[in-house]
PDB file of N, CA and C in Angstrom:
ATOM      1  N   UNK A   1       0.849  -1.177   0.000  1.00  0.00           N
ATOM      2  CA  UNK A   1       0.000   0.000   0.000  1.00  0.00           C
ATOM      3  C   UNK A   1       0.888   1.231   0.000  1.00  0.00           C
ATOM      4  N   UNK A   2       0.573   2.207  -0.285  1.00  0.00           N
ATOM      5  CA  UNK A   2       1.373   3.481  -0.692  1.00  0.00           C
ATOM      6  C   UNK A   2       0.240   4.618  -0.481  1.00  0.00           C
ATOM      7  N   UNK A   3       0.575   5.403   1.105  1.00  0.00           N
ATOM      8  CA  UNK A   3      -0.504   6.306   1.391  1.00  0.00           C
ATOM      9  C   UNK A   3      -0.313   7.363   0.733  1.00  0.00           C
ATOM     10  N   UNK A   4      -1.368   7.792  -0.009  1.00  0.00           N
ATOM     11  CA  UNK A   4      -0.671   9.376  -0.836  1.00  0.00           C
ATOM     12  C   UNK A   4      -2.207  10.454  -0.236  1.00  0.00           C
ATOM     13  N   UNK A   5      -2.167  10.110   1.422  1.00  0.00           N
ATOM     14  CA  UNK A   5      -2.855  11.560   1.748  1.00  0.00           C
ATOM     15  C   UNK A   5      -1.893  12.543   2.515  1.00  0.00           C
ATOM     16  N   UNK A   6      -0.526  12.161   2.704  1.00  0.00           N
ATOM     17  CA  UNK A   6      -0.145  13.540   3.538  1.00  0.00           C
ATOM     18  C   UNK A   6       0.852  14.140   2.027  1.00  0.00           C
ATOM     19  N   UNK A   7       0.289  14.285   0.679  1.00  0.00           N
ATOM     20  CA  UNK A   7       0.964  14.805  -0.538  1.00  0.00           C
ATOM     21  C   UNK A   7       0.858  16.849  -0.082  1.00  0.00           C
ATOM     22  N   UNK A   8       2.136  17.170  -0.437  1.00  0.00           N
ATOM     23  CA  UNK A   8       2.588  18.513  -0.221  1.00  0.00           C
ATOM     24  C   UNK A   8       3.026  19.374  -1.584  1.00  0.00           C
ATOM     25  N   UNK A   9       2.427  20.219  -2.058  1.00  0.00           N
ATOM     26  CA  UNK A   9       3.307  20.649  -2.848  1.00  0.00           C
ATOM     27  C   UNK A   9       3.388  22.091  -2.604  1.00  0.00           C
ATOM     28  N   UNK A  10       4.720  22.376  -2.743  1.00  0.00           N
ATOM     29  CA  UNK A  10       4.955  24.405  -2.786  1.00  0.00           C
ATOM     30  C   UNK A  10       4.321  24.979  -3.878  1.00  0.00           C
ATOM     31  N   UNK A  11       3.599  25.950  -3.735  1.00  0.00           N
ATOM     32  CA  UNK A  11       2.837  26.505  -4.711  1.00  0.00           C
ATOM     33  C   UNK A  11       4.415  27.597  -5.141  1.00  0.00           C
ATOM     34  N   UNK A  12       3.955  28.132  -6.831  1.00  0.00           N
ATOM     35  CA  UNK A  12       5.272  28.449  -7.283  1.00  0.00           C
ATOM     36  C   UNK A  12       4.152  29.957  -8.154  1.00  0.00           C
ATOM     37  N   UNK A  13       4.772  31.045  -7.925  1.00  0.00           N
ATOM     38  CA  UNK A  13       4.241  32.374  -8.147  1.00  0.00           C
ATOM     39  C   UNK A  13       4.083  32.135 -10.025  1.00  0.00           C
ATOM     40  N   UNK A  14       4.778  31.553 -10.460  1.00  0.00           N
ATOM     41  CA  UNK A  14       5.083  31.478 -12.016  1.00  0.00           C
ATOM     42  C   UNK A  14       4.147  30.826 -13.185  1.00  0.00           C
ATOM     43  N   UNK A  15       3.957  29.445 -12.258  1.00  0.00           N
ATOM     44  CA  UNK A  15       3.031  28.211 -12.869  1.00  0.00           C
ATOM     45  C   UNK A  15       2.777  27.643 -12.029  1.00  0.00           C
ATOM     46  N   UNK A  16       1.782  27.029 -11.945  1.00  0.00           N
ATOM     47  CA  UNK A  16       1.191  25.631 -11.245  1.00  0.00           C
ATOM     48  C   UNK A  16       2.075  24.918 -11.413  1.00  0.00           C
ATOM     49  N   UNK A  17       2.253  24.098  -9.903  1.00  0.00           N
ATOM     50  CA  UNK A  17       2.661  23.060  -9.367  1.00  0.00           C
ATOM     51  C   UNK A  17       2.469  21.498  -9.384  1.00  0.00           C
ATOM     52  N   UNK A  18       2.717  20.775 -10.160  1.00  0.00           N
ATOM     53  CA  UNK A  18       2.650  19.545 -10.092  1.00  0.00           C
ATOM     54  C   UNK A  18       3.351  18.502 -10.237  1.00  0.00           C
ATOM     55  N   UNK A  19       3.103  17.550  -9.731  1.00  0.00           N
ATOM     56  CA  UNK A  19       3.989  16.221  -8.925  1.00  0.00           C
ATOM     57  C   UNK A  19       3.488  14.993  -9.652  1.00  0.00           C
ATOM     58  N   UNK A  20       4.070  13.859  -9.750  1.00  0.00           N
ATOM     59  CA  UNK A  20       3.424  12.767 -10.036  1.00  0.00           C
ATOM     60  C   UNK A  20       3.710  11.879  -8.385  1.00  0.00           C
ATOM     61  N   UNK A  21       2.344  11.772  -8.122  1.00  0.00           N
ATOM     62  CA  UNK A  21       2.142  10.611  -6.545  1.00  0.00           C
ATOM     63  C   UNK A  21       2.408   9.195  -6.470  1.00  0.00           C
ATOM     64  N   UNK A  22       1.835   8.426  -8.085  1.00  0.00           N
ATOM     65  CA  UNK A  22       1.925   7.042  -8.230  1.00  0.00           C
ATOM     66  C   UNK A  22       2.077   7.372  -9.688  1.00  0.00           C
ATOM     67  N   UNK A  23       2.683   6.093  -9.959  1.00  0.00           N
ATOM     68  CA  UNK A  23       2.218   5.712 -11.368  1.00  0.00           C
ATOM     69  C   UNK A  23       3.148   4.118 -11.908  1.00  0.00           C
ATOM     70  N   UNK A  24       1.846   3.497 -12.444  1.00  0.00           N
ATOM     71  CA  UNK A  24       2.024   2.317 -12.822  1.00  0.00           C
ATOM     72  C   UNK A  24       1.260   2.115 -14.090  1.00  0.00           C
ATOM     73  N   UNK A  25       0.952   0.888 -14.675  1.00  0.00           N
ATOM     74  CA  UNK A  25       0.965   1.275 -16.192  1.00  0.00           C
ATOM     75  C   UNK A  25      -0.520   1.511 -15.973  1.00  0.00           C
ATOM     76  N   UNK A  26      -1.454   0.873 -15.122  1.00  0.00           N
ATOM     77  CA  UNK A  26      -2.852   0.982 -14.985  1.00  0.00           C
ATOM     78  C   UNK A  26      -3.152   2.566 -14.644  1.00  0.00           C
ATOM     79  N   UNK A  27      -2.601   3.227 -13.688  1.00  0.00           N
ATOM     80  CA  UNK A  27      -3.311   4.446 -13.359  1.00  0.00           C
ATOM     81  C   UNK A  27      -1.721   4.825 -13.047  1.00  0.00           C
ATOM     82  N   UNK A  28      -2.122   6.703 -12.828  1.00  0.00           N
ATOM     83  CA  UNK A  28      -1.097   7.510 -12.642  1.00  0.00           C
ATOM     84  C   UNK A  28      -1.936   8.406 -11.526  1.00  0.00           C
ATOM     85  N   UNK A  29      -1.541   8.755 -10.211  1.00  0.00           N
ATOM     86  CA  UNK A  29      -1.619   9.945  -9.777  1.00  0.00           C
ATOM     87  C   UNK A  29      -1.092  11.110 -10.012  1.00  0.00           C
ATOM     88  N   UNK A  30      -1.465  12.447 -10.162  1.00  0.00           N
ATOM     89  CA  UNK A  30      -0.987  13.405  -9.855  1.00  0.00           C
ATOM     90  C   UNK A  30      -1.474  15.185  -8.972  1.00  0.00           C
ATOM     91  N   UNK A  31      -0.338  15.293  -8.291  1.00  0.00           N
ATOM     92  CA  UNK A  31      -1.098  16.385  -7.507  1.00  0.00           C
ATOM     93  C   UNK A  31      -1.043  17.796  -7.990  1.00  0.00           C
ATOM     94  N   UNK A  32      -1.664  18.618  -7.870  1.00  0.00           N
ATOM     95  CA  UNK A  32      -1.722  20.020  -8.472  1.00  0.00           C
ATOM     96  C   UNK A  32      -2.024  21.082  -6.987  1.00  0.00           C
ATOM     97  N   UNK A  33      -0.495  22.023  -7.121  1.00  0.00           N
ATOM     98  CA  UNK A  33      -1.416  23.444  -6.467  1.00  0.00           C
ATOM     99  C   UNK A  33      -0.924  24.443  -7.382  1.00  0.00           C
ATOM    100  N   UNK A  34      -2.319  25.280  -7.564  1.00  0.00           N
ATOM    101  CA  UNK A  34      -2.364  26.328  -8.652  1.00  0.00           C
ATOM    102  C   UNK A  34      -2.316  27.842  -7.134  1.00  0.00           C
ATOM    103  N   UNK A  35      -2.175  28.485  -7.639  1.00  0.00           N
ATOM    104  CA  UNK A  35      -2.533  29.560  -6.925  1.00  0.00           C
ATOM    105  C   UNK A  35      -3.940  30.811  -7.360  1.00  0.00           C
ATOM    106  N   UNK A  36      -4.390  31.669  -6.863  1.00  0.00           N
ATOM    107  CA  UNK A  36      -5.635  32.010  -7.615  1.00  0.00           C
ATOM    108  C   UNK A  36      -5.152  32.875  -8.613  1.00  0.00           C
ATOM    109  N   UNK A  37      -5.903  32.720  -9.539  1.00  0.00           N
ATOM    110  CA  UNK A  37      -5.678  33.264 -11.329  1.00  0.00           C
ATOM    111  C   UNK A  37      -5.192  32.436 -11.690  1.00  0.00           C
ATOM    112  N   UNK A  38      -3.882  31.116 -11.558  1.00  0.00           N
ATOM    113  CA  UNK A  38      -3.517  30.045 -12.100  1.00  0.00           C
ATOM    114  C   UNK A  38      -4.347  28.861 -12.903  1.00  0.00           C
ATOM    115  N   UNK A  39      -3.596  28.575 -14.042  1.00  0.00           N
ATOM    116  CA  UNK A  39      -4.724  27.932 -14.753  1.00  0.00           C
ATOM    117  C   UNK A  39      -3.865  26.906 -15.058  1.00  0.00           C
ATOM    118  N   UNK A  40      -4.358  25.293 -15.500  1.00  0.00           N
ATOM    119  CA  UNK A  40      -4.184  24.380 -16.160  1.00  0.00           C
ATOM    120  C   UNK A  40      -4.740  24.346 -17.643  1.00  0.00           C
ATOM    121  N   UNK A  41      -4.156  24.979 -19.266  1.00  0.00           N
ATOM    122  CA  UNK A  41      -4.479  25.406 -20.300  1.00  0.00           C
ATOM    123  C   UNK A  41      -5.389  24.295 -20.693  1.00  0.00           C
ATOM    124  N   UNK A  42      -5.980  24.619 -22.007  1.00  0.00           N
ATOM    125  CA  UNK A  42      -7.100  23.598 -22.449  1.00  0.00           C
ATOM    126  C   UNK A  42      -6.042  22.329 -23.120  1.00  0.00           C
ATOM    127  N   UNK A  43      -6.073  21.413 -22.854  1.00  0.00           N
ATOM    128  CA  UNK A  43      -5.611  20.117 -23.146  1.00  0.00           C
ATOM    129  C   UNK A  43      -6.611  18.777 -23.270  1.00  0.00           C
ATOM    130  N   UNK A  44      -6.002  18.121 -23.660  1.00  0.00           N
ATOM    131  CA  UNK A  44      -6.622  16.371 -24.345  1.00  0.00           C
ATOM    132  C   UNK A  44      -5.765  15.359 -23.264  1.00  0.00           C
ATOM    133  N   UNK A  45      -6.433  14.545 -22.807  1.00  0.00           N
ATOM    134  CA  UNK A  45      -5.393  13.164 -22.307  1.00  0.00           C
ATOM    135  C   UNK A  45      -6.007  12.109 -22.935  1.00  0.00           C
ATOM    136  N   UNK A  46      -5.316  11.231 -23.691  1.00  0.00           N
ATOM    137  CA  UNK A  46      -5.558   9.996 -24.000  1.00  0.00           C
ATOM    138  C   UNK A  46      -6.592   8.579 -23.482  1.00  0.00           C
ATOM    139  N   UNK A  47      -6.231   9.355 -22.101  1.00  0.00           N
ATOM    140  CA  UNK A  47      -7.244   8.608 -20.945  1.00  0.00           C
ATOM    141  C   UNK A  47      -8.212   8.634 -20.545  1.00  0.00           C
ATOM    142  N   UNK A  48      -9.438   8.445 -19.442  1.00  0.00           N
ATOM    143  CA  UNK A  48      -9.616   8.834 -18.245  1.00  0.00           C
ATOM    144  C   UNK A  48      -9.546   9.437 -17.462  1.00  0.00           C
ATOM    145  N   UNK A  49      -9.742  10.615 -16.947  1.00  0.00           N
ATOM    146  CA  UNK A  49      -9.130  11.336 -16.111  1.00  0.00           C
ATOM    147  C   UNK A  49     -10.394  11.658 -15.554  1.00  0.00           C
ATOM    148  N   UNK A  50      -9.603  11.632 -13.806  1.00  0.00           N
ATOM    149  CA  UNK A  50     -11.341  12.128 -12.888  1.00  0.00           C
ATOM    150  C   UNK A  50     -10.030  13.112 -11.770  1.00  0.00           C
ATOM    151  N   UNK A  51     -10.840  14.317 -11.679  1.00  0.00           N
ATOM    152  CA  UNK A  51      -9.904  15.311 -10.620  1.00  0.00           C
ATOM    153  C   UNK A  51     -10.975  15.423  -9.617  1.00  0.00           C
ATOM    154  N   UNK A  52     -10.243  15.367  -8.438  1.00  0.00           N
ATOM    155  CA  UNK A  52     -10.599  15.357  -6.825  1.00  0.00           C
ATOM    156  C   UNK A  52     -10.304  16.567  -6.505  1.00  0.00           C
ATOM    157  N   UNK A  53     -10.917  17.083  -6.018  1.00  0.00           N
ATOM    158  CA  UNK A  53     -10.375  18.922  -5.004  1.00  0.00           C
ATOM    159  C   UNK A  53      -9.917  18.649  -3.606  1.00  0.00           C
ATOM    160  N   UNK A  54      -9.549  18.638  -3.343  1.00  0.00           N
ATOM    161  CA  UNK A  54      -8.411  18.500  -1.881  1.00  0.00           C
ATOM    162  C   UNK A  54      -8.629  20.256  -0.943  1.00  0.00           C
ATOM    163  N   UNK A  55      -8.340  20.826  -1.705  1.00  0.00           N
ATOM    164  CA  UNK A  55      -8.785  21.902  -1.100  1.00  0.00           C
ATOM    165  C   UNK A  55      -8.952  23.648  -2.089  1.00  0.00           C
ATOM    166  N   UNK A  56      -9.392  24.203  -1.506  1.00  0.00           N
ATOM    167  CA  UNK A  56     -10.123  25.609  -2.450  1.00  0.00           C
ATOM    168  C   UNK A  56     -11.066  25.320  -3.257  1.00  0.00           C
ATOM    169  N   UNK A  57     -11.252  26.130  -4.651  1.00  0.00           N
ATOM    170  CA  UNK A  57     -11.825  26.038  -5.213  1.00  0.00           C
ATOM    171  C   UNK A  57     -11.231  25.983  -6.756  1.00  0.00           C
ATOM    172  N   UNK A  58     -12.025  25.583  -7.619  1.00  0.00           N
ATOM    173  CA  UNK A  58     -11.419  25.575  -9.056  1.00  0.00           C
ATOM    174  C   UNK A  58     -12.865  25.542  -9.890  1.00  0.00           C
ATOM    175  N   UNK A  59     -12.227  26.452 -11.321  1.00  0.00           N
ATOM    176  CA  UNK A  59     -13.411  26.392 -12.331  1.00  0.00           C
ATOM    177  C   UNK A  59     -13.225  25.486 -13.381  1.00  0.00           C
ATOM    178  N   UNK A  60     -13.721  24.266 -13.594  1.00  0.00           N
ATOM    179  CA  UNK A  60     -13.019  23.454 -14.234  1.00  0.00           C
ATOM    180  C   UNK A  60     -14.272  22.732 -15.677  1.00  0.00           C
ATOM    181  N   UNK A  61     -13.664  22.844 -16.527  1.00  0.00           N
ATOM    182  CA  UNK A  61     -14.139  23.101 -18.038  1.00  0.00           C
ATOM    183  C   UNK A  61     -13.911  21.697 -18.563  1.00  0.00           C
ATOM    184  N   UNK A  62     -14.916  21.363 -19.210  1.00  0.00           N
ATOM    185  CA  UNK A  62     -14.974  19.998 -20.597  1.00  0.00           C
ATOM    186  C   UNK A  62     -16.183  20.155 -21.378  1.00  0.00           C
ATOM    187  N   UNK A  63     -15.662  19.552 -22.360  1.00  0.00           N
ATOM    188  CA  UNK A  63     -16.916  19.587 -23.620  1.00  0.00           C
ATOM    189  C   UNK A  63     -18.238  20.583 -23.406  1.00  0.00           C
ATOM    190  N   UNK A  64     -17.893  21.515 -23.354  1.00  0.00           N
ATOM    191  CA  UNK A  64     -18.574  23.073 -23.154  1.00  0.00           C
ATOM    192  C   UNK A  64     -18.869  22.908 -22.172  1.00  0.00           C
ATOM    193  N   UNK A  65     -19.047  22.409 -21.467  1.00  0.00           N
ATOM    194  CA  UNK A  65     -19.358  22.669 -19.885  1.00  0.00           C
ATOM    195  C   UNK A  65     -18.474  23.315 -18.758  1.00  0.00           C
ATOM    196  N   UNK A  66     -19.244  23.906 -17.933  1.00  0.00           N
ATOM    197  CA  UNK A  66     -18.265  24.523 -16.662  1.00  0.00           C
ATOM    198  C   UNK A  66     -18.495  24.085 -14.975  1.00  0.00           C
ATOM    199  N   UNK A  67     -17.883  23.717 -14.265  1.00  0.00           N
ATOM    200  CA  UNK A  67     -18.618  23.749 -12.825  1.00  0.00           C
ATOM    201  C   UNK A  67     -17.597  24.265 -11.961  1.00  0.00           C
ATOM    202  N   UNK A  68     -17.751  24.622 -11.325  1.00  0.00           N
ATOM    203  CA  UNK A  68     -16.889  25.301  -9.491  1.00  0.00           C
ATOM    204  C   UNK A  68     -17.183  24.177  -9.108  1.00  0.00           C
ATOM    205  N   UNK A  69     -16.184  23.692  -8.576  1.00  0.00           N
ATOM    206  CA  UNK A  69     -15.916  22.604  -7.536  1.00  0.00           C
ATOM    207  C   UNK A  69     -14.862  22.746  -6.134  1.00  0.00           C
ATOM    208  N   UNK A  70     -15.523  22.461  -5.014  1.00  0.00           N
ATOM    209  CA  UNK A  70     -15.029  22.789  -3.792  1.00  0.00           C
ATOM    210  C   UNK A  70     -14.480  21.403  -3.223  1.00  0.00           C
ATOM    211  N   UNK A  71     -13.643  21.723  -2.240  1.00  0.00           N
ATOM    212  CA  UNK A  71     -12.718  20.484  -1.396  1.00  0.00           C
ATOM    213  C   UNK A  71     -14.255  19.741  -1.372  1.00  0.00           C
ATOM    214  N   UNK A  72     -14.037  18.477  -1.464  1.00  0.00           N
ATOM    215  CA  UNK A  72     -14.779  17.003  -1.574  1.00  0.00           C
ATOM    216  C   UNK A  72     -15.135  17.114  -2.898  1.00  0.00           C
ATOM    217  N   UNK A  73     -15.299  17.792  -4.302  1.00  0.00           N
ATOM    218  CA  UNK A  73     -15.717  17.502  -5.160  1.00  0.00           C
ATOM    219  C   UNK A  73     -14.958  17.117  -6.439  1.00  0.00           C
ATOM    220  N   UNK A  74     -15.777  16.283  -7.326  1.00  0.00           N
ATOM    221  CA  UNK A  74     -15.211  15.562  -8.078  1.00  0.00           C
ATOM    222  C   UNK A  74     -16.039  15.792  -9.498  1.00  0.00           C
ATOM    223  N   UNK A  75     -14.414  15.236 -10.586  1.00  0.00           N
ATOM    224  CA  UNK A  75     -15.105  15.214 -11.794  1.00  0.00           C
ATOM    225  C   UNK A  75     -14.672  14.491 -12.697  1.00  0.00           C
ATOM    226  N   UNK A  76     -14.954  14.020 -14.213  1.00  0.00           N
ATOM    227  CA  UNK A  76     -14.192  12.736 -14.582  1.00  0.00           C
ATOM    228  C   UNK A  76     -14.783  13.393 -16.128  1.00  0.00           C
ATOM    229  N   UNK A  77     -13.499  13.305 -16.985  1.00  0.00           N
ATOM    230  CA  UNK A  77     -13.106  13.915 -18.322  1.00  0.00           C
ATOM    231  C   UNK A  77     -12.873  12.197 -18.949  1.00  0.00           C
ATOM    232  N   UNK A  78     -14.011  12.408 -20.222  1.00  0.00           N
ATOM    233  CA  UNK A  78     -13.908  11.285 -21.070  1.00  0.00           C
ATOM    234  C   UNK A  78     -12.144  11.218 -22.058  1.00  0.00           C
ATOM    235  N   UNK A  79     -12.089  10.283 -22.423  1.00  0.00           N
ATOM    236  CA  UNK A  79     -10.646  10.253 -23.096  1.00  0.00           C
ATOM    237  C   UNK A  79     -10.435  11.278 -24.121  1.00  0.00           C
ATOM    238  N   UNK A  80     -10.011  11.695 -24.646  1.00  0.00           N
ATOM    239  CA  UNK A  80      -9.565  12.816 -25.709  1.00  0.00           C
ATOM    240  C   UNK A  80     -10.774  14.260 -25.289  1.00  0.00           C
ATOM    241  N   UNK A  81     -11.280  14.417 -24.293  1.00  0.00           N
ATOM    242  CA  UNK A  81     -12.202  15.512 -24.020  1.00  0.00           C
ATOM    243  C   UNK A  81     -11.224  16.721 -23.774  1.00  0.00           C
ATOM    244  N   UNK A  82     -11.511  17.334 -24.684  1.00  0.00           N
ATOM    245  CA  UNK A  82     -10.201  18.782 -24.251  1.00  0.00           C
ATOM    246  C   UNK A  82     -10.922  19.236 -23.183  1.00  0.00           C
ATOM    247  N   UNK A  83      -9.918  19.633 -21.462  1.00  0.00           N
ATOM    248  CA  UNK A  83     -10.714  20.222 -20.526  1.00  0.00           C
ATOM    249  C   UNK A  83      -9.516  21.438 -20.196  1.00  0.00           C
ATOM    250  N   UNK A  84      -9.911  21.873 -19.419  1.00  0.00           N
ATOM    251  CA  UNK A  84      -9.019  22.935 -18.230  1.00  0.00           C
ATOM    252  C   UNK A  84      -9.974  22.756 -17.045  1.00  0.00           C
ATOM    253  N   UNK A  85      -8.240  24.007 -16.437  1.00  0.00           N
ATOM    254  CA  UNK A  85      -8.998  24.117 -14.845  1.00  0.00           C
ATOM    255  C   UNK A  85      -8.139  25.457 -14.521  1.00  0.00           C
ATOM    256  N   UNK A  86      -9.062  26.261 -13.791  1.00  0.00           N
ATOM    257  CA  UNK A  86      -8.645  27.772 -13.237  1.00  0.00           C
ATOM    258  C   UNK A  86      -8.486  27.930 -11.504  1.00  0.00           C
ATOM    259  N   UNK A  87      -7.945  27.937 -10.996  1.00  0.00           N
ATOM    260  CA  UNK A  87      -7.869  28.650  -9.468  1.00  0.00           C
ATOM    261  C   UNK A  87      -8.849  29.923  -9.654  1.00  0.00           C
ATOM    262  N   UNK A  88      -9.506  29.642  -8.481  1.00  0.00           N
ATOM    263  CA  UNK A  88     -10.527  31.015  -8.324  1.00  0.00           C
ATOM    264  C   UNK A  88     -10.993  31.338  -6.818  1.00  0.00           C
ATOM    265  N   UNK A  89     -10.694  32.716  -6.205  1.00  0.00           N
ATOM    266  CA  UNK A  89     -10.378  32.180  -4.859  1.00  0.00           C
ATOM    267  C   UNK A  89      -9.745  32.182  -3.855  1.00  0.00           C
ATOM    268  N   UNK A  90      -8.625  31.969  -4.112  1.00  0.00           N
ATOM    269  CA  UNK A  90      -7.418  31.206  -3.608  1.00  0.00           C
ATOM    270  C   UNK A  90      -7.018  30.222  -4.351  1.00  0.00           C
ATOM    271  N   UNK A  91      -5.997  29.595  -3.397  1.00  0.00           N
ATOM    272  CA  UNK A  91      -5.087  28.378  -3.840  1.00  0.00           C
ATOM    273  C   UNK A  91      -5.974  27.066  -4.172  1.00  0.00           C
ATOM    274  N   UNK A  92      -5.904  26.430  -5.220  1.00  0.00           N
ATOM    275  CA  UNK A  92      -6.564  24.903  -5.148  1.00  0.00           C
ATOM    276  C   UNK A  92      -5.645  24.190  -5.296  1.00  0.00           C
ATOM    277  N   UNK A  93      -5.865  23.051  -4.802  1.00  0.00           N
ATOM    278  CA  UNK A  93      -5.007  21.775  -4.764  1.00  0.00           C
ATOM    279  C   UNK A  93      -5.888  20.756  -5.053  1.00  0.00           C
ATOM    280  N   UNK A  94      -5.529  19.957  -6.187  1.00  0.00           N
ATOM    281  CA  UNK A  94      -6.476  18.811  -6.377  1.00  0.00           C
ATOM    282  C   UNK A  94      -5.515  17.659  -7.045  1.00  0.00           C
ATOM    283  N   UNK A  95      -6.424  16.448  -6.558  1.00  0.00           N
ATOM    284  CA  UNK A  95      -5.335  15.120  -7.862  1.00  0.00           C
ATOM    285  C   UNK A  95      -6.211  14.953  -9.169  1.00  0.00           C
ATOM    286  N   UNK A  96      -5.481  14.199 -10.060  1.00  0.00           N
ATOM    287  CA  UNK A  96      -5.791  14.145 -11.312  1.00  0.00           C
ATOM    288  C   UNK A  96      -5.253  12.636 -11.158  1.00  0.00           C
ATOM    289  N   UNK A  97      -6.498  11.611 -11.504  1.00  0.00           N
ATOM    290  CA  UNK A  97      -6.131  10.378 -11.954  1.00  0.00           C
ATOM    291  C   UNK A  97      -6.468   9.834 -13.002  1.00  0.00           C
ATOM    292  N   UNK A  98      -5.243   9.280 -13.427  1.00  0.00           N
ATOM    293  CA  UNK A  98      -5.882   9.342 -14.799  1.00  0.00           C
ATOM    294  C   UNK A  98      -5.099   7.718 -15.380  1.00  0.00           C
ATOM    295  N   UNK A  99      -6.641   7.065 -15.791  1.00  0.00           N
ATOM    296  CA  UNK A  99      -5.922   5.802 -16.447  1.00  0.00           C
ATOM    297  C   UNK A  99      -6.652   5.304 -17.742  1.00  0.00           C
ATOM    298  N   UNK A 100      -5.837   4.276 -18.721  1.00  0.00           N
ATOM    299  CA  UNK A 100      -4.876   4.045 -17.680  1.00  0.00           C
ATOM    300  C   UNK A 100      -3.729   5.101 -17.989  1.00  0.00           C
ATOM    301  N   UNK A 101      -2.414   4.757 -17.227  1.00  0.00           N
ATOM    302  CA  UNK A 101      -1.684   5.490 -17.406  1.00  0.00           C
ATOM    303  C   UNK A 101      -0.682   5.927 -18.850  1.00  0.00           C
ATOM    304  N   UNK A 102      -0.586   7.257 -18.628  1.00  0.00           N
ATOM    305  CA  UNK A 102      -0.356   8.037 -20.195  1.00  0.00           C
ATOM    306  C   UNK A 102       1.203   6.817 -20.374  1.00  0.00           C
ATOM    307  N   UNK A 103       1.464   6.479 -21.527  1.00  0.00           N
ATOM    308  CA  UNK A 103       2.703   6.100 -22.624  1.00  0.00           C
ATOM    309  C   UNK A 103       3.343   6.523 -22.203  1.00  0.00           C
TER     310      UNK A 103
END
């Protein structure tokens, strides 16, 4: 087992912050802290991908859709769905899992 709830990352004035937590060929963790105005640009993953909020808030975008999502909430991007995600707020910190895991 491999606990990945005490994950830390330094938020960085420049760009968002992110880490990879796990990764094996089935799934990949990864953690994100954005700071507010920080954005994750519109992108595609090959995969699966479902993001968890850990804490703050984020405005987070797929296939024209938008929702604010707060610490406990969740969301899950079909494979090639171009999405983003914005800090709004404050700081958000959320994981991104995504399988299976990218090539």
């Amino acid at each position: 087992m491999k606990d990945l709830s005490g994950w830390s990352l330094s938020a960085r004035p420049e760009r968002p912050t992110s880490a990879i937590l796990h990764d094996e060929p089935n799934v990949r963790v990864v953690g994100f802290h954005l700071l507010e105005g920080q954005k994750v640009p519109p992108h595609r993953n090959a995969s699966t991908v479902i993001v968890q909020v850990v804490e703050g808030q984020g405005l987070f975008r797929g296939d024209g859709q938008e929702v604010v999502l707060h610490a406990g909430g969740t969301a899950a991007y079909a494979p090639g769905e171009v999405h983003s995600i914005d800090a709004v707020d404050g700081p958000l910190r959320f994981l991104a899992i995504i399988s299976p895991a990218p090539g």
